[in-house]
PDB file of N, CA and C in Angstrom:
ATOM      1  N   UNK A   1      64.170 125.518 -30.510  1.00  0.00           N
ATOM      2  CA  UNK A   1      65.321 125.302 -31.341  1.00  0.00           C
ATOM      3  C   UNK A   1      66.115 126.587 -31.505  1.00  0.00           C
ATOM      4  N   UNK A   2      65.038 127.623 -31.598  1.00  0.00           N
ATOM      5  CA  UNK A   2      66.264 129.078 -31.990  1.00  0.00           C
ATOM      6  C   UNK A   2      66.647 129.451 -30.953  1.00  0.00           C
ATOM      7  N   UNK A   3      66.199 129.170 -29.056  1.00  0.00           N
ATOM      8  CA  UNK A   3      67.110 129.674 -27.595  1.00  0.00           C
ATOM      9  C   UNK A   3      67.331 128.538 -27.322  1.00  0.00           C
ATOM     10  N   UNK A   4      69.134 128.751 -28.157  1.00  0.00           N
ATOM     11  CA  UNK A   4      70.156 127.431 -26.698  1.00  0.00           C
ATOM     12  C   UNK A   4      69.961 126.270 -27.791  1.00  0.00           C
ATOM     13  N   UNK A   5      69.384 126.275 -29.206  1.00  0.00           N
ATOM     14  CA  UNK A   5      69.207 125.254 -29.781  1.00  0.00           C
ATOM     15  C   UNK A   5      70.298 125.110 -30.875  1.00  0.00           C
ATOM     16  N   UNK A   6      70.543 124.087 -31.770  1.00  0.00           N
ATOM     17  CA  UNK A   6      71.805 123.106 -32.243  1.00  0.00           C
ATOM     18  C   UNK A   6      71.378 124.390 -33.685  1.00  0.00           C
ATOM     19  N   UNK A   7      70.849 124.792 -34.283  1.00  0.00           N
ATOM     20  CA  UNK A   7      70.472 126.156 -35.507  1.00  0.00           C
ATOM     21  C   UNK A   7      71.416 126.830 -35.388  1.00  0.00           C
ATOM     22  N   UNK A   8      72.043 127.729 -36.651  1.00  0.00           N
ATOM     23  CA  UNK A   8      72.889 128.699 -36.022  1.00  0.00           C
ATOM     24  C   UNK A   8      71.535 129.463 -36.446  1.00  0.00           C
ATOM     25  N   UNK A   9      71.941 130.688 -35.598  1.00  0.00           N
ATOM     26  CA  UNK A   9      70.632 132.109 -35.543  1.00  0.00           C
ATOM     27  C   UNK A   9      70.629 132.875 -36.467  1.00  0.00           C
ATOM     28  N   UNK A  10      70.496 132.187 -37.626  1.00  0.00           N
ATOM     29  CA  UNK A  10      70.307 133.192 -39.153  1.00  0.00           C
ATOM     30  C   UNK A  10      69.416 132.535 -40.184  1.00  0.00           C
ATOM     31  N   UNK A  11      68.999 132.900 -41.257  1.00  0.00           N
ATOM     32  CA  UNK A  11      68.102 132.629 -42.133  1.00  0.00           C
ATOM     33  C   UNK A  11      68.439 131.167 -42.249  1.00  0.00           C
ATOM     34  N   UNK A  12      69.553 130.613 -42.843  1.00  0.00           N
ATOM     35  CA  UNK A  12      70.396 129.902 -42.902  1.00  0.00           C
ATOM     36  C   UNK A  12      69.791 128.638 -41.880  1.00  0.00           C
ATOM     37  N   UNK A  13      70.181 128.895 -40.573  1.00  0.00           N
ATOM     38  CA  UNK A  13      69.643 128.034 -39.770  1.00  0.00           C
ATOM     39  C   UNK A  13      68.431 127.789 -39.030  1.00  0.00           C
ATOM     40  N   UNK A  14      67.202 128.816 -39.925  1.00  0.00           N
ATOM     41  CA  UNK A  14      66.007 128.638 -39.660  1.00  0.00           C
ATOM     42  C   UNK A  14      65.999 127.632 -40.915  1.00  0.00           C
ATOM     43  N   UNK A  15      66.608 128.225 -42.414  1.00  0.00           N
ATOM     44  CA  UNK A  15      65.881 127.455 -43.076  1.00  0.00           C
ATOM     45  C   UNK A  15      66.827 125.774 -43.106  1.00  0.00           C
ATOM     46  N   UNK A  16      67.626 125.778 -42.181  1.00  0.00           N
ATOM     47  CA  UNK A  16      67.879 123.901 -41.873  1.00  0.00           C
ATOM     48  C   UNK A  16      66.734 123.338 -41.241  1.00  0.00           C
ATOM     49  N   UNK A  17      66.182 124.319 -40.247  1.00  0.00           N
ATOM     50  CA  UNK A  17      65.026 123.305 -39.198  1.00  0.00           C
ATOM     51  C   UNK A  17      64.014 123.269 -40.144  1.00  0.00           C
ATOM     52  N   UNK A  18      63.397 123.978 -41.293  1.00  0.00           N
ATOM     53  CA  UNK A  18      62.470 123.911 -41.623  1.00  0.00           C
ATOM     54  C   UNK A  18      62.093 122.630 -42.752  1.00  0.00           C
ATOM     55  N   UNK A  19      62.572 121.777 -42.752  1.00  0.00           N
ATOM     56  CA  UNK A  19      62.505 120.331 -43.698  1.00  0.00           C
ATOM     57  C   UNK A  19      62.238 119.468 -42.308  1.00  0.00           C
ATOM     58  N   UNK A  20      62.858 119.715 -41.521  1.00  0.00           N
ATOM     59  CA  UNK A  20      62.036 118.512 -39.755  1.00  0.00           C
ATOM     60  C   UNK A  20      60.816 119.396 -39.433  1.00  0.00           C
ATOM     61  N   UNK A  21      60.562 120.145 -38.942  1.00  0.00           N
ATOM     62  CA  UNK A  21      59.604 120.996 -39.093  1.00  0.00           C
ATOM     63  C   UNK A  21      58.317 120.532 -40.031  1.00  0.00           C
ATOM     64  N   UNK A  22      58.644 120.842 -41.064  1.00  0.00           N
ATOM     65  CA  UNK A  22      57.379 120.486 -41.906  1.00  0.00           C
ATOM     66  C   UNK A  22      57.249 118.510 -42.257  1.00  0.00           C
ATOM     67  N   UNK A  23      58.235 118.027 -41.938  1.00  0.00           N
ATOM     68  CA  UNK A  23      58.285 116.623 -41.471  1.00  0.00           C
ATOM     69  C   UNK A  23      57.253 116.188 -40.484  1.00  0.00           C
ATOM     70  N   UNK A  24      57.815 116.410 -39.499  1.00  0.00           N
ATOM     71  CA  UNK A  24      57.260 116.404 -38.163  1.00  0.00           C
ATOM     72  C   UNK A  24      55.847 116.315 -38.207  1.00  0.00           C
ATOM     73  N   UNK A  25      55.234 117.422 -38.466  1.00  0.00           N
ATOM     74  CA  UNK A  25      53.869 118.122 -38.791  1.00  0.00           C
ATOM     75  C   UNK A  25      52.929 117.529 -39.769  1.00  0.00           C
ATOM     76  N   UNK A  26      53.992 117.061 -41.124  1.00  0.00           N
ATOM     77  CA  UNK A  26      53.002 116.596 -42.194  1.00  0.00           C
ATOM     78  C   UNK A  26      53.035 114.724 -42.221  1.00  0.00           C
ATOM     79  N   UNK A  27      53.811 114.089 -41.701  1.00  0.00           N
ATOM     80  CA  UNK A  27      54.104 112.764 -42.270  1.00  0.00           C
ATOM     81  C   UNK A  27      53.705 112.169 -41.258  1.00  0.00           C
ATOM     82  N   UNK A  28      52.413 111.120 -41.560  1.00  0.00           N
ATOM     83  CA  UNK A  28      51.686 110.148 -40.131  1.00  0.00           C
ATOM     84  C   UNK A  28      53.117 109.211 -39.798  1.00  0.00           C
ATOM     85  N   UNK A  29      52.672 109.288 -38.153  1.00  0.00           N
ATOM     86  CA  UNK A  29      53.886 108.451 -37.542  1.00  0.00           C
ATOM     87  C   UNK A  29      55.044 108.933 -36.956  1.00  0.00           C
ATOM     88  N   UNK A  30      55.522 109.904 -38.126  1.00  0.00           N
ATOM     89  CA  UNK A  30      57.036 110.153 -37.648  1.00  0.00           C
ATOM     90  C   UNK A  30      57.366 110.925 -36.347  1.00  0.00           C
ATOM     91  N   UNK A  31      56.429 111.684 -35.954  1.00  0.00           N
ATOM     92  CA  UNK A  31      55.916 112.260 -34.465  1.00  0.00           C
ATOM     93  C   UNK A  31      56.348 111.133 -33.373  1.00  0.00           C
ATOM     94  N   UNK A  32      55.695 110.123 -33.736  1.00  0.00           N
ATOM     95  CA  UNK A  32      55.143 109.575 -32.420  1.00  0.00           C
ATOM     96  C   UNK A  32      56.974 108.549 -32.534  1.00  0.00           C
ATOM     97  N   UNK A  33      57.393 108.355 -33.799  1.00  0.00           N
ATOM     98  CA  UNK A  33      58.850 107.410 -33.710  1.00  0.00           C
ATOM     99  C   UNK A  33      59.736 108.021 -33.370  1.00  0.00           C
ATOM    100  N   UNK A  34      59.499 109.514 -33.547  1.00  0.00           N
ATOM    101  CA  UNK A  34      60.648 110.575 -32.818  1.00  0.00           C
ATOM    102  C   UNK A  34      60.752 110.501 -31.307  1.00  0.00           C
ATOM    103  N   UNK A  35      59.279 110.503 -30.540  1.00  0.00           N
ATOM    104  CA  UNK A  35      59.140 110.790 -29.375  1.00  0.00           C
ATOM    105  C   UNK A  35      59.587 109.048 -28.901  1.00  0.00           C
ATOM    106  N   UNK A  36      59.437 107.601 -29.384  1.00  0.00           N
ATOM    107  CA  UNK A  36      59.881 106.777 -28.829  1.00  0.00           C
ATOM    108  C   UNK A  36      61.412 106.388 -29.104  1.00  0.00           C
ATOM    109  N   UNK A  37      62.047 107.127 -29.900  1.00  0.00           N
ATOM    110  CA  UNK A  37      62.958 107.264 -29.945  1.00  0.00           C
ATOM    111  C   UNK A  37      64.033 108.217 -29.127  1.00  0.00           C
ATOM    112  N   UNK A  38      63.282 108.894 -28.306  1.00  0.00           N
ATOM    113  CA  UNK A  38      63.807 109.891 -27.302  1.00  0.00           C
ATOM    114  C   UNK A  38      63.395 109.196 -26.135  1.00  0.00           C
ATOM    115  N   UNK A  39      62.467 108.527 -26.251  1.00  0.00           N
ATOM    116  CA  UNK A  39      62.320 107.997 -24.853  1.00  0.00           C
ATOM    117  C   UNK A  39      63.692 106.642 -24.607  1.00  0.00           C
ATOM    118  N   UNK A  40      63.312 105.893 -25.790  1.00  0.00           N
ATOM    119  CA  UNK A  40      64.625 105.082 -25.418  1.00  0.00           C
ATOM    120  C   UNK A  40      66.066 105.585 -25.030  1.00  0.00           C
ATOM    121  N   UNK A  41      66.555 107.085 -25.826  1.00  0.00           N
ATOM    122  CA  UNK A  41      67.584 107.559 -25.340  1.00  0.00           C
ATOM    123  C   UNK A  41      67.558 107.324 -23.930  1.00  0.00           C
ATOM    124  N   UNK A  42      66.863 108.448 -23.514  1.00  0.00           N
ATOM    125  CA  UNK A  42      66.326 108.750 -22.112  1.00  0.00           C
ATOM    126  C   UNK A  42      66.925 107.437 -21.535  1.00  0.00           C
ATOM    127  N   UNK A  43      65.818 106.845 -21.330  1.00  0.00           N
ATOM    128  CA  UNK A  43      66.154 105.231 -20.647  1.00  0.00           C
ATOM    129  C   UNK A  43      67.641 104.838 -20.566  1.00  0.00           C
ATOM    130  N   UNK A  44      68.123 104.943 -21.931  1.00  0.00           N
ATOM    131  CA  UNK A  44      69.668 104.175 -22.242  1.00  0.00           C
ATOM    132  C   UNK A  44      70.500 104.954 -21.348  1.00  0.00           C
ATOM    133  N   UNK A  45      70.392 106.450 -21.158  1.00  0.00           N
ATOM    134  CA  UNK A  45      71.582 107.176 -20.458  1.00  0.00           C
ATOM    135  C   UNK A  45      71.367 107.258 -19.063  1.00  0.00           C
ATOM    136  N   UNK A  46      69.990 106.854 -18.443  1.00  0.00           N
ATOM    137  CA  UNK A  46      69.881 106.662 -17.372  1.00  0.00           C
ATOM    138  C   UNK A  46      69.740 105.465 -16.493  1.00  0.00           C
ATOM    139  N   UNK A  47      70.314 104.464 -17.537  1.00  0.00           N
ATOM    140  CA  UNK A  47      70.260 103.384 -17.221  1.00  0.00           C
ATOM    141  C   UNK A  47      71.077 102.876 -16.437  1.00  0.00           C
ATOM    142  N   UNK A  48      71.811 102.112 -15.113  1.00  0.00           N
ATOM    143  CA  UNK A  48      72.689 102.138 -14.508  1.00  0.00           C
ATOM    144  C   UNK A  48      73.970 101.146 -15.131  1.00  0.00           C
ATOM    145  N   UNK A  49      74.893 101.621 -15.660  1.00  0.00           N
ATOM    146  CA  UNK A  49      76.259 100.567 -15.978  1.00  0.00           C
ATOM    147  C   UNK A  49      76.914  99.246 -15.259  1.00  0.00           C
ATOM    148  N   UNK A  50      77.311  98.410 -15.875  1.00  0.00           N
ATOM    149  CA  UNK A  50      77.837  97.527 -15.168  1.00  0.00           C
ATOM    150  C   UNK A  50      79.559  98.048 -15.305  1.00  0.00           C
ATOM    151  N   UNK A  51      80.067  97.874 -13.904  1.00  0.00           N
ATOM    152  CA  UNK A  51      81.263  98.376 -14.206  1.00  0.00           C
ATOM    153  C   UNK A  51      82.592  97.149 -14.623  1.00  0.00           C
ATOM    154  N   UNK A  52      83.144  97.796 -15.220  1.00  0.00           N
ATOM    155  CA  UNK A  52      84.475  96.667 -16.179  1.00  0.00           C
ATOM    156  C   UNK A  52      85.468  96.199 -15.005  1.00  0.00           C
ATOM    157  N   UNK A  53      86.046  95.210 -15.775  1.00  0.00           N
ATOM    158  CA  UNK A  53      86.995  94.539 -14.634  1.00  0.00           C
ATOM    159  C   UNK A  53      87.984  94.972 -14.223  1.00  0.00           C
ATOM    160  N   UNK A  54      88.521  96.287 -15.020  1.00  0.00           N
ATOM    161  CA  UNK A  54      89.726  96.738 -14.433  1.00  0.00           C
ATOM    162  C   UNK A  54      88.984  98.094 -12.978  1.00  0.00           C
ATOM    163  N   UNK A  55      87.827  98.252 -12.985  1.00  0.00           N
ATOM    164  CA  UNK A  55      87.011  99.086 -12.028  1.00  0.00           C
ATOM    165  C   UNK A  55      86.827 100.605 -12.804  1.00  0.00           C
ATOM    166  N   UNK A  56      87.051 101.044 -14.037  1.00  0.00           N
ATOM    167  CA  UNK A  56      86.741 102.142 -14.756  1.00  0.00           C
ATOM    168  C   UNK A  56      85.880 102.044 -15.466  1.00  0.00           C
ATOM    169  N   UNK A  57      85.026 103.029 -15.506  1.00  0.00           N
ATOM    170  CA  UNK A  57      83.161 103.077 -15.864  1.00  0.00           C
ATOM    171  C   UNK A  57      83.316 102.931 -17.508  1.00  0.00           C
TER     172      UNK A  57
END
């Protein structure tokens, strides 16, 4: 999260990540609904389109 990640790089935006962070870590479940919830992204954007009738995606 702090190289190349959505945080800005100051106290500030350590202490935004740190409420998902200690989420993540402490609350049964929410791990595993995060990760199937990224997987469905995944899937959805690589999913192939049907293209529209005027022929633009």
């Amino acid at each position: 999260m702090r190289v190349g990640g959505i945080a800005p790089a100051s106290r500030l935006g350590e202490a935004a990540i740190t409420p998902s962070t200690v989420q993540y870590l402490l609350v049964p479940g929410w791990a595993e609904d995060l990760h199937r919830y990224q997987d469905r992204m995944a899937r959805m954007l690589a999913a192939p389109t049907v293209p529209t009738p005027d022929g633009r995606p």
